[in-house]
C-alpha atoms as a PDB file:
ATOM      1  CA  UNK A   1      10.023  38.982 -23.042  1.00  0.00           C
ATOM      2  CA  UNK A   2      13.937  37.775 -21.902  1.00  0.00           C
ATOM      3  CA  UNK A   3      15.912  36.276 -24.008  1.00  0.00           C
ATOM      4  CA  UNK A   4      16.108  32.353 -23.495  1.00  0.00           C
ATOM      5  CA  UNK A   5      19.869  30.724 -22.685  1.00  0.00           C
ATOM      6  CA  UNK A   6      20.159  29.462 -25.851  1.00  0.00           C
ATOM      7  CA  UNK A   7      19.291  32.851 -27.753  1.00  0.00           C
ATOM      8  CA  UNK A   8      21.973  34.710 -25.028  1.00  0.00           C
ATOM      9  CA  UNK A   9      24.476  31.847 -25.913  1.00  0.00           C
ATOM     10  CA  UNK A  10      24.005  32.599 -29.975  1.00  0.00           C
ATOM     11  CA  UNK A  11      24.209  36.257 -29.043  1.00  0.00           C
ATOM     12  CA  UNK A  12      27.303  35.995 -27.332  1.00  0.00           C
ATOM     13  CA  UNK A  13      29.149  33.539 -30.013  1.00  0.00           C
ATOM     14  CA  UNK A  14      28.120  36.003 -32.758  1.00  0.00           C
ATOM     15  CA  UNK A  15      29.921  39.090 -30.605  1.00  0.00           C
ATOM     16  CA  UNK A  16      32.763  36.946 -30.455  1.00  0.00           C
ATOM     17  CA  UNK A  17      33.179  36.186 -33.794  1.00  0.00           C
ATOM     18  CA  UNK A  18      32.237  39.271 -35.080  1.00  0.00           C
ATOM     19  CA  UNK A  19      35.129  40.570 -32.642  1.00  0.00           C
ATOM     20  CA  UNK A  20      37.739  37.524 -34.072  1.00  0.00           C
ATOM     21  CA  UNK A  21      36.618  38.490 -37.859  1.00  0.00           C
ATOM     22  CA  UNK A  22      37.271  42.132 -37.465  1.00  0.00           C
ATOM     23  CA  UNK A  23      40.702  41.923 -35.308  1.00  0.00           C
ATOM     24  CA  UNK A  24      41.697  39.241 -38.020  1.00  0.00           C
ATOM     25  CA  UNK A  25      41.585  41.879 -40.649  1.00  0.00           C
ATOM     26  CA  UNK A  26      43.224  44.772 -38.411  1.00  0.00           C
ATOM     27  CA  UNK A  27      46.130  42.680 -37.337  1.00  0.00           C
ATOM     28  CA  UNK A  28      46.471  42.031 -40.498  1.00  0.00           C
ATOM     29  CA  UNK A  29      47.106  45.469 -41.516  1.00  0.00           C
ATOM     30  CA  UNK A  30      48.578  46.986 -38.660  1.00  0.00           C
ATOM     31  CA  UNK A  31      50.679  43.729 -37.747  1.00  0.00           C
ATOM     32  CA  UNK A  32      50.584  42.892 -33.512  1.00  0.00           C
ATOM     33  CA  UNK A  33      53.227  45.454 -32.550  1.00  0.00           C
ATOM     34  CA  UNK A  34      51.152  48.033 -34.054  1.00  0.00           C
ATOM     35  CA  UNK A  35      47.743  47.701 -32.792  1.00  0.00           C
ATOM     36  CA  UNK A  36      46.362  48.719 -29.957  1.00  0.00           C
ATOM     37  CA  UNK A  37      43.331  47.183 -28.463  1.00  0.00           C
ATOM     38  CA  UNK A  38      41.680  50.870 -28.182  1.00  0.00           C
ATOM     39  CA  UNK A  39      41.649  50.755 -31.702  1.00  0.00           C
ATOM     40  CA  UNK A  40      40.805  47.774 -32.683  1.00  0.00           C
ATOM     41  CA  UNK A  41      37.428  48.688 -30.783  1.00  0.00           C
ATOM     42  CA  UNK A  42      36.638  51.548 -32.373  1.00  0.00           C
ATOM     43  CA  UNK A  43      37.680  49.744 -35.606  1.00  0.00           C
ATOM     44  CA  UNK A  44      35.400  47.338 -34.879  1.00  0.00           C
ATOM     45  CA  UNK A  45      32.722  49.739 -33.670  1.00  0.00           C
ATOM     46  CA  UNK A  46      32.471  48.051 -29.873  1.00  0.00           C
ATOM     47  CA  UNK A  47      33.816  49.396 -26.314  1.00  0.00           C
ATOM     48  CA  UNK A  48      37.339  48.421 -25.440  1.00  0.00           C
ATOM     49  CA  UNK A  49      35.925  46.690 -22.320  1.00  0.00           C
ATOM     50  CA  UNK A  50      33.447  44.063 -24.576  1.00  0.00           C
ATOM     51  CA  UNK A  51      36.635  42.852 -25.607  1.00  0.00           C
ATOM     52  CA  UNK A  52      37.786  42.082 -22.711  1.00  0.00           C
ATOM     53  CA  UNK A  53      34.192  40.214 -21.915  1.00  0.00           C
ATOM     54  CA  UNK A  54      35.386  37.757 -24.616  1.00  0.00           C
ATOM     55  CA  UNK A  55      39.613  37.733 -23.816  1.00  0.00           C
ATOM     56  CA  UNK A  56      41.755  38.682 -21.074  1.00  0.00           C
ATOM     57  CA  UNK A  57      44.474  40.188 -23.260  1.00  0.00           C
ATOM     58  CA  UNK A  58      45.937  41.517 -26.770  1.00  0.00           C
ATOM     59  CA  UNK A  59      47.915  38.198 -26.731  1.00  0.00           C
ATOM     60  CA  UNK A  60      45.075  35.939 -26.132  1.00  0.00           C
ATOM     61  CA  UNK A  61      43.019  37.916 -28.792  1.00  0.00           C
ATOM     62  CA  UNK A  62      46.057  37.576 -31.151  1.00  0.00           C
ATOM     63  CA  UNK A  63      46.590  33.592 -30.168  1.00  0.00           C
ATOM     64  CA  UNK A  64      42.868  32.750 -30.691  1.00  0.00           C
ATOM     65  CA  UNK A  65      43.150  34.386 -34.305  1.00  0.00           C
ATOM     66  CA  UNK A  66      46.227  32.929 -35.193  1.00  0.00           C
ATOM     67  CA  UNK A  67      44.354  28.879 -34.223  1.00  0.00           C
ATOM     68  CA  UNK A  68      41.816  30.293 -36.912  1.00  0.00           C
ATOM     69  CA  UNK A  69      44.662  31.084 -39.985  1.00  0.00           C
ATOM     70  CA  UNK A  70      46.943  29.175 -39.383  1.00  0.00           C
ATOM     71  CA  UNK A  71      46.309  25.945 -41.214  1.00  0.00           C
ATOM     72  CA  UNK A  72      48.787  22.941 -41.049  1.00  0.00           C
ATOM     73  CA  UNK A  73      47.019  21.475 -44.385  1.00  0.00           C
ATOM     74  CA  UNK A  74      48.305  24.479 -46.237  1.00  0.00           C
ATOM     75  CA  UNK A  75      51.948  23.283 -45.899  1.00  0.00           C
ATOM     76  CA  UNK A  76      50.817  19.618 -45.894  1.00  0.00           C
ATOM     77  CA  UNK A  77      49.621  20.136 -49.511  1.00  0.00           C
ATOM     78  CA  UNK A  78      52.155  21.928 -50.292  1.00  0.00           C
ATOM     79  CA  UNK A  79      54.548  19.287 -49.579  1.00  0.00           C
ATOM     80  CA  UNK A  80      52.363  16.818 -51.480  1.00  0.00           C
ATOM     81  CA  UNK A  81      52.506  18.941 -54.330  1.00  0.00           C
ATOM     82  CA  UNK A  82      56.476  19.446 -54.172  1.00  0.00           C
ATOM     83  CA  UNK A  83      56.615  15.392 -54.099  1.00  0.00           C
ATOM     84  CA  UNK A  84      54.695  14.785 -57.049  1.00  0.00           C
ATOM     85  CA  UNK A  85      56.241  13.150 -59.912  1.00  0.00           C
ATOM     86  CA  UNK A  86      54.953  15.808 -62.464  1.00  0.00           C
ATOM     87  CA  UNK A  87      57.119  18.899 -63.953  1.00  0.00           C
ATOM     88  CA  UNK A  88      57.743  21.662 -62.011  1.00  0.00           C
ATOM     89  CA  UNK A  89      56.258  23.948 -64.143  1.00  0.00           C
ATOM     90  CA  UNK A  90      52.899  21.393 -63.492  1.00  0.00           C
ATOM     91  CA  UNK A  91      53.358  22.085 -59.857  1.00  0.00           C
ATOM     92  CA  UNK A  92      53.775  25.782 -59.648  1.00  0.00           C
ATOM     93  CA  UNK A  93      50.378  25.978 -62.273  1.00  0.00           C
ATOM     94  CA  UNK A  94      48.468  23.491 -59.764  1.00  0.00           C
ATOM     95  CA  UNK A  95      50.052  25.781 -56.608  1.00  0.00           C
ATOM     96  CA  UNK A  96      49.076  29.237 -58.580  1.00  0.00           C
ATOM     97  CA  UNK A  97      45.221  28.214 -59.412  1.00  0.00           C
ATOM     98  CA  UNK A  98      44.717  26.887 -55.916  1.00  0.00           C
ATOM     99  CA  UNK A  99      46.426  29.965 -54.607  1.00  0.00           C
ATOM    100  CA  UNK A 100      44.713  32.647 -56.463  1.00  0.00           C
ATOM    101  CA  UNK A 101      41.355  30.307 -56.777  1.00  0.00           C
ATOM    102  CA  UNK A 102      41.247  30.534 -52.667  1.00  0.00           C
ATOM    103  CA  UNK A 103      42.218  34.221 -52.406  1.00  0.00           C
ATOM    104  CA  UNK A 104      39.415  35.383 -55.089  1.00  0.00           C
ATOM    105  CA  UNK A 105      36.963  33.519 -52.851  1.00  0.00           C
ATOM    106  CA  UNK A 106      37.801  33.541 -49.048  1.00  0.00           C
ATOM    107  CA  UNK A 107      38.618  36.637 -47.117  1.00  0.00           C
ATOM    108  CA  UNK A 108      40.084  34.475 -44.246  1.00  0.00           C
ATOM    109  CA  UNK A 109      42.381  32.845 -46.915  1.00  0.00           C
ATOM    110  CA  UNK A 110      43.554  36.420 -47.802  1.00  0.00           C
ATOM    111  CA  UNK A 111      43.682  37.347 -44.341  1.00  0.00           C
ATOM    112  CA  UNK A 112      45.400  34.277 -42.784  1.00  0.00           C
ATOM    113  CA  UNK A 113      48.450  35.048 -46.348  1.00  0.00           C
ATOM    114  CA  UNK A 114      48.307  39.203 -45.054  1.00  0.00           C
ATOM    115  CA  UNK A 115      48.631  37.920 -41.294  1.00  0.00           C
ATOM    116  CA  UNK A 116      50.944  34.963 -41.693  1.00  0.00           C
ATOM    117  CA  UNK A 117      53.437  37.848 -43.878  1.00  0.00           C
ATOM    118  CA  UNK A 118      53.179  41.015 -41.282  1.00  0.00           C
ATOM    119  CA  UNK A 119      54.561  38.208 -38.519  1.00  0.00           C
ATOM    120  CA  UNK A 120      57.575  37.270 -40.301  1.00  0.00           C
ATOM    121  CA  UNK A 121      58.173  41.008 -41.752  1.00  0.00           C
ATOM    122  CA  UNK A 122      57.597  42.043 -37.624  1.00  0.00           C
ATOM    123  CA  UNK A 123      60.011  39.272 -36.374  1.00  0.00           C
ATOM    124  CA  UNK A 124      58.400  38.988 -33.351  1.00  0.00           C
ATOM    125  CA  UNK A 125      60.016  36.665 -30.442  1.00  0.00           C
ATOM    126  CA  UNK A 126      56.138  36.202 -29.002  1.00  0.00           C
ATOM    127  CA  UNK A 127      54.983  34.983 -32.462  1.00  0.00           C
ATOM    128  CA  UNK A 128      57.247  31.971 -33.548  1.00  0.00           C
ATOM    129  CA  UNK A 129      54.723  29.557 -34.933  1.00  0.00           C
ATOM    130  CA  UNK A 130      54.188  32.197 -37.838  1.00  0.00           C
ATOM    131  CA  UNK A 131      57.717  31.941 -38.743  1.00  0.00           C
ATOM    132  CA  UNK A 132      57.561  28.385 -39.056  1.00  0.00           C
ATOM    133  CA  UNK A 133      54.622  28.474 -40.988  1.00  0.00           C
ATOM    134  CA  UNK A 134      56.369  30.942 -43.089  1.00  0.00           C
ATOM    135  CA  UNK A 135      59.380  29.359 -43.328  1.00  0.00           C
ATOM    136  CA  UNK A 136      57.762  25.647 -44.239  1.00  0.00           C
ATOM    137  CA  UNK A 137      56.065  27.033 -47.187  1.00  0.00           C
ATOM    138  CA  UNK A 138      58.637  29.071 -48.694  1.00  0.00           C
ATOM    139  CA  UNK A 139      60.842  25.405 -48.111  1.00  0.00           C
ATOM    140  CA  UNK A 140      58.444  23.835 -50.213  1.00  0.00           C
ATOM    141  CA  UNK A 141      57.977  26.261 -52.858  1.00  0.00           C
ATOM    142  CA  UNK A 142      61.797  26.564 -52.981  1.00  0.00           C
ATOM    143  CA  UNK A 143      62.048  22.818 -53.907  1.00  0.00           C
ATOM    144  CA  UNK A 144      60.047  23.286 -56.721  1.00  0.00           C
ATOM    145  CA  UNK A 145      61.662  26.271 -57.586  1.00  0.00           C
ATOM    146  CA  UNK A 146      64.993  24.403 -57.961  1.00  0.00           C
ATOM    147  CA  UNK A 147      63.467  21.490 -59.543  1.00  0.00           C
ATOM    148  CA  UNK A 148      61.998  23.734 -62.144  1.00  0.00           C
ATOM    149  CA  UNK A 149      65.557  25.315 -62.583  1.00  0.00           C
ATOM    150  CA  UNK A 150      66.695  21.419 -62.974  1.00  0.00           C
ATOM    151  CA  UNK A 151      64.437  21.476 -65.854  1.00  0.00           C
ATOM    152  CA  UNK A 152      64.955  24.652 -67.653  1.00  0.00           C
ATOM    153  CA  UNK A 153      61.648  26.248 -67.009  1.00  0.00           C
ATOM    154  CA  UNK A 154      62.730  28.229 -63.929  1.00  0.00           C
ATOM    155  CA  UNK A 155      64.500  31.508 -63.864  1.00  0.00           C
ATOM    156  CA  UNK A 156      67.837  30.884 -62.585  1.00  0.00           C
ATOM    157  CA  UNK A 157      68.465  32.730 -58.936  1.00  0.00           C
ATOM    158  CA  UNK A 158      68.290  31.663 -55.157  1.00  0.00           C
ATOM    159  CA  UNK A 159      65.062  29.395 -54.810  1.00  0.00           C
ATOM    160  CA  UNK A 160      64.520  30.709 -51.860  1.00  0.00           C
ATOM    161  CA  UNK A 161      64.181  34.710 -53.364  1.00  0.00           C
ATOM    162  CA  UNK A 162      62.388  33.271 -55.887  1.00  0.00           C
ATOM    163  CA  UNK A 163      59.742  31.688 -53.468  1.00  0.00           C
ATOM    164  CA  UNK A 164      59.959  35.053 -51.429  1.00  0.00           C
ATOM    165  CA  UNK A 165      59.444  36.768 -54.540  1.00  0.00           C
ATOM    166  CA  UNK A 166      56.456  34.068 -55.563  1.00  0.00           C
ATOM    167  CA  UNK A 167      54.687  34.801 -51.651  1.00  0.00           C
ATOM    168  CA  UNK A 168      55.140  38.534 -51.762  1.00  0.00           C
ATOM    169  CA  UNK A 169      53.202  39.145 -54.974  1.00  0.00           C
ATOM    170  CA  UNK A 170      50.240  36.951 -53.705  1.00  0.00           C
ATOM    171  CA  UNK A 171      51.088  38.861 -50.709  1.00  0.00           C
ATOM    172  CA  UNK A 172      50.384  41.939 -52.367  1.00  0.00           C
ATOM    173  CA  UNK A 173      47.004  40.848 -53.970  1.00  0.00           C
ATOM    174  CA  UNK A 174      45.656  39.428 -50.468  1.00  0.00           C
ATOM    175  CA  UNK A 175      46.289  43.263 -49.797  1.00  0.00           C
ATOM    176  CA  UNK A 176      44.360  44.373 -52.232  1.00  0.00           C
ATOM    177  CA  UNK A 177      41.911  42.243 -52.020  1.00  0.00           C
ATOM    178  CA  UNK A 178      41.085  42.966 -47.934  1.00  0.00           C
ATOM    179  CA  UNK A 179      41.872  46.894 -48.071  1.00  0.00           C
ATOM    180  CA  UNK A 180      40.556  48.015 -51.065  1.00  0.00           C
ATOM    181  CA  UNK A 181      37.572  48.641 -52.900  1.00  0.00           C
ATOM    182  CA  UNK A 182      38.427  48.362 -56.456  1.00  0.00           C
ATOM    183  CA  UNK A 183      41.750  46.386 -57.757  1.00  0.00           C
ATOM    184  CA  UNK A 184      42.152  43.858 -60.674  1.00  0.00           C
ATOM    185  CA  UNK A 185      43.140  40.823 -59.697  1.00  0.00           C
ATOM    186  CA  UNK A 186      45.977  38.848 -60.567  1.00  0.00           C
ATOM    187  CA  UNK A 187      45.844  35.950 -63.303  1.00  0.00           C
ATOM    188  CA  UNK A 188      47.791  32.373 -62.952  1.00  0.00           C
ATOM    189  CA  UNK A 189      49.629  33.549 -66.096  1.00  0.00           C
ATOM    190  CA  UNK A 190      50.732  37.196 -64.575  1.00  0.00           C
ATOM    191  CA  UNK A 191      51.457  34.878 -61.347  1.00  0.00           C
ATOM    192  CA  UNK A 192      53.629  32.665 -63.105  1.00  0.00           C
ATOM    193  CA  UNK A 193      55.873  34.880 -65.061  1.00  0.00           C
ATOM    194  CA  UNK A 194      57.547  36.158 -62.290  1.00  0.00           C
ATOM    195  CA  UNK A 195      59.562  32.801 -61.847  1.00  0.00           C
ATOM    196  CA  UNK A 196      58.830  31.071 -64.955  1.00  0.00           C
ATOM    197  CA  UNK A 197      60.987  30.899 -68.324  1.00  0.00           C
ATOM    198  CA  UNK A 198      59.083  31.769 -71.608  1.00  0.00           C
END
């Protein structure tokens, strides 16, 4: 018996987000300068040519992904939480168990903090957005950062490494927790003493 239109619609929705899913987590780890779209189908375990059925090109593979990780709420709550009239050592607590509460959970969180990290690290002139991105929540973090250092609670330093150095070790762990099989994660405390005072 054929399939009916709707069934071949479902059919052809789950291939293309089976396809997004997948080449989320390989650009992830092999960045966009470094993977190839032969690859990426035999990563994925389809013929080059079905994903071409779905996009015309690398580029509109990689721009279609990016729409699904990049999230402007991220760096809207961010900025929230850098306004609040609470300590800064309040803040970075609030940012670390929302941080390490989403990566625990959600494999597109961890994927969309892998991706979001290879783009900047890559420098890419085709990718700018992810720079922004980038760039907006490491401005944000750095605020707090320096309000924290205001207070005494922060480890003294450029806010800016310091937010760098905040990002790269939940960098690290959204590593870990898309590319391997066993790894203990990180706690808010272990989280927090890289930038805060005792």
């Amino acid at each position: 018996m054929p399939k009916s239109p709707e069934r071949c619609k479902e059919i052809k929705e789950e291939m293309r987000n089976k396809i997004l899913h997948a080449s989320m987590l390989y650009f992830a780890k092999n960045g966009f300068s470094g993977t190839k779209i032969s690859d990426l189908a035999k990563y994925i375990g389809i013929g080059q040519g079905t994903i071409y059925v779905y996009f015309e090109s690398k580029e509109e593979l990689f721009k279609e992904i990016f729409k699904m990780t990049t999230y402007e709420k991220d760096v809207k709550d961010l900025k929230i939480l850098s306004a609040l009239p609470i300590s800064a050592r309040q803040k970075i607590h609030k940012l670390s168990k929302a941080v390490l509460g989403r990566l625990e959970q959600d494999e597109y969180f961890a994927g969309k903090i892998a991706l979001n990290t290879q783009l900047v690290l890559e420098k890419s002139d085709y990718i700018t957005d992810a720079a922004t991105y980038q760039l907006e929540l490491y401005e944000y973090t750095a605020k707090i950062m320096e309000q924290g250092q205001r207070e005494g609670r922060i480890v003294e330093g450029s806010s800016m490494k310091l937010a760098d150095y905040y990002w790269g070790v939940v960098y690290l762990y959204a590593l870990k927790k898309l590319f391997t099989t066993k790894y203990e994660m990180i706690t808010i405390e272990d989280l927090e003493r890289t930038i805060l005072k005792k």
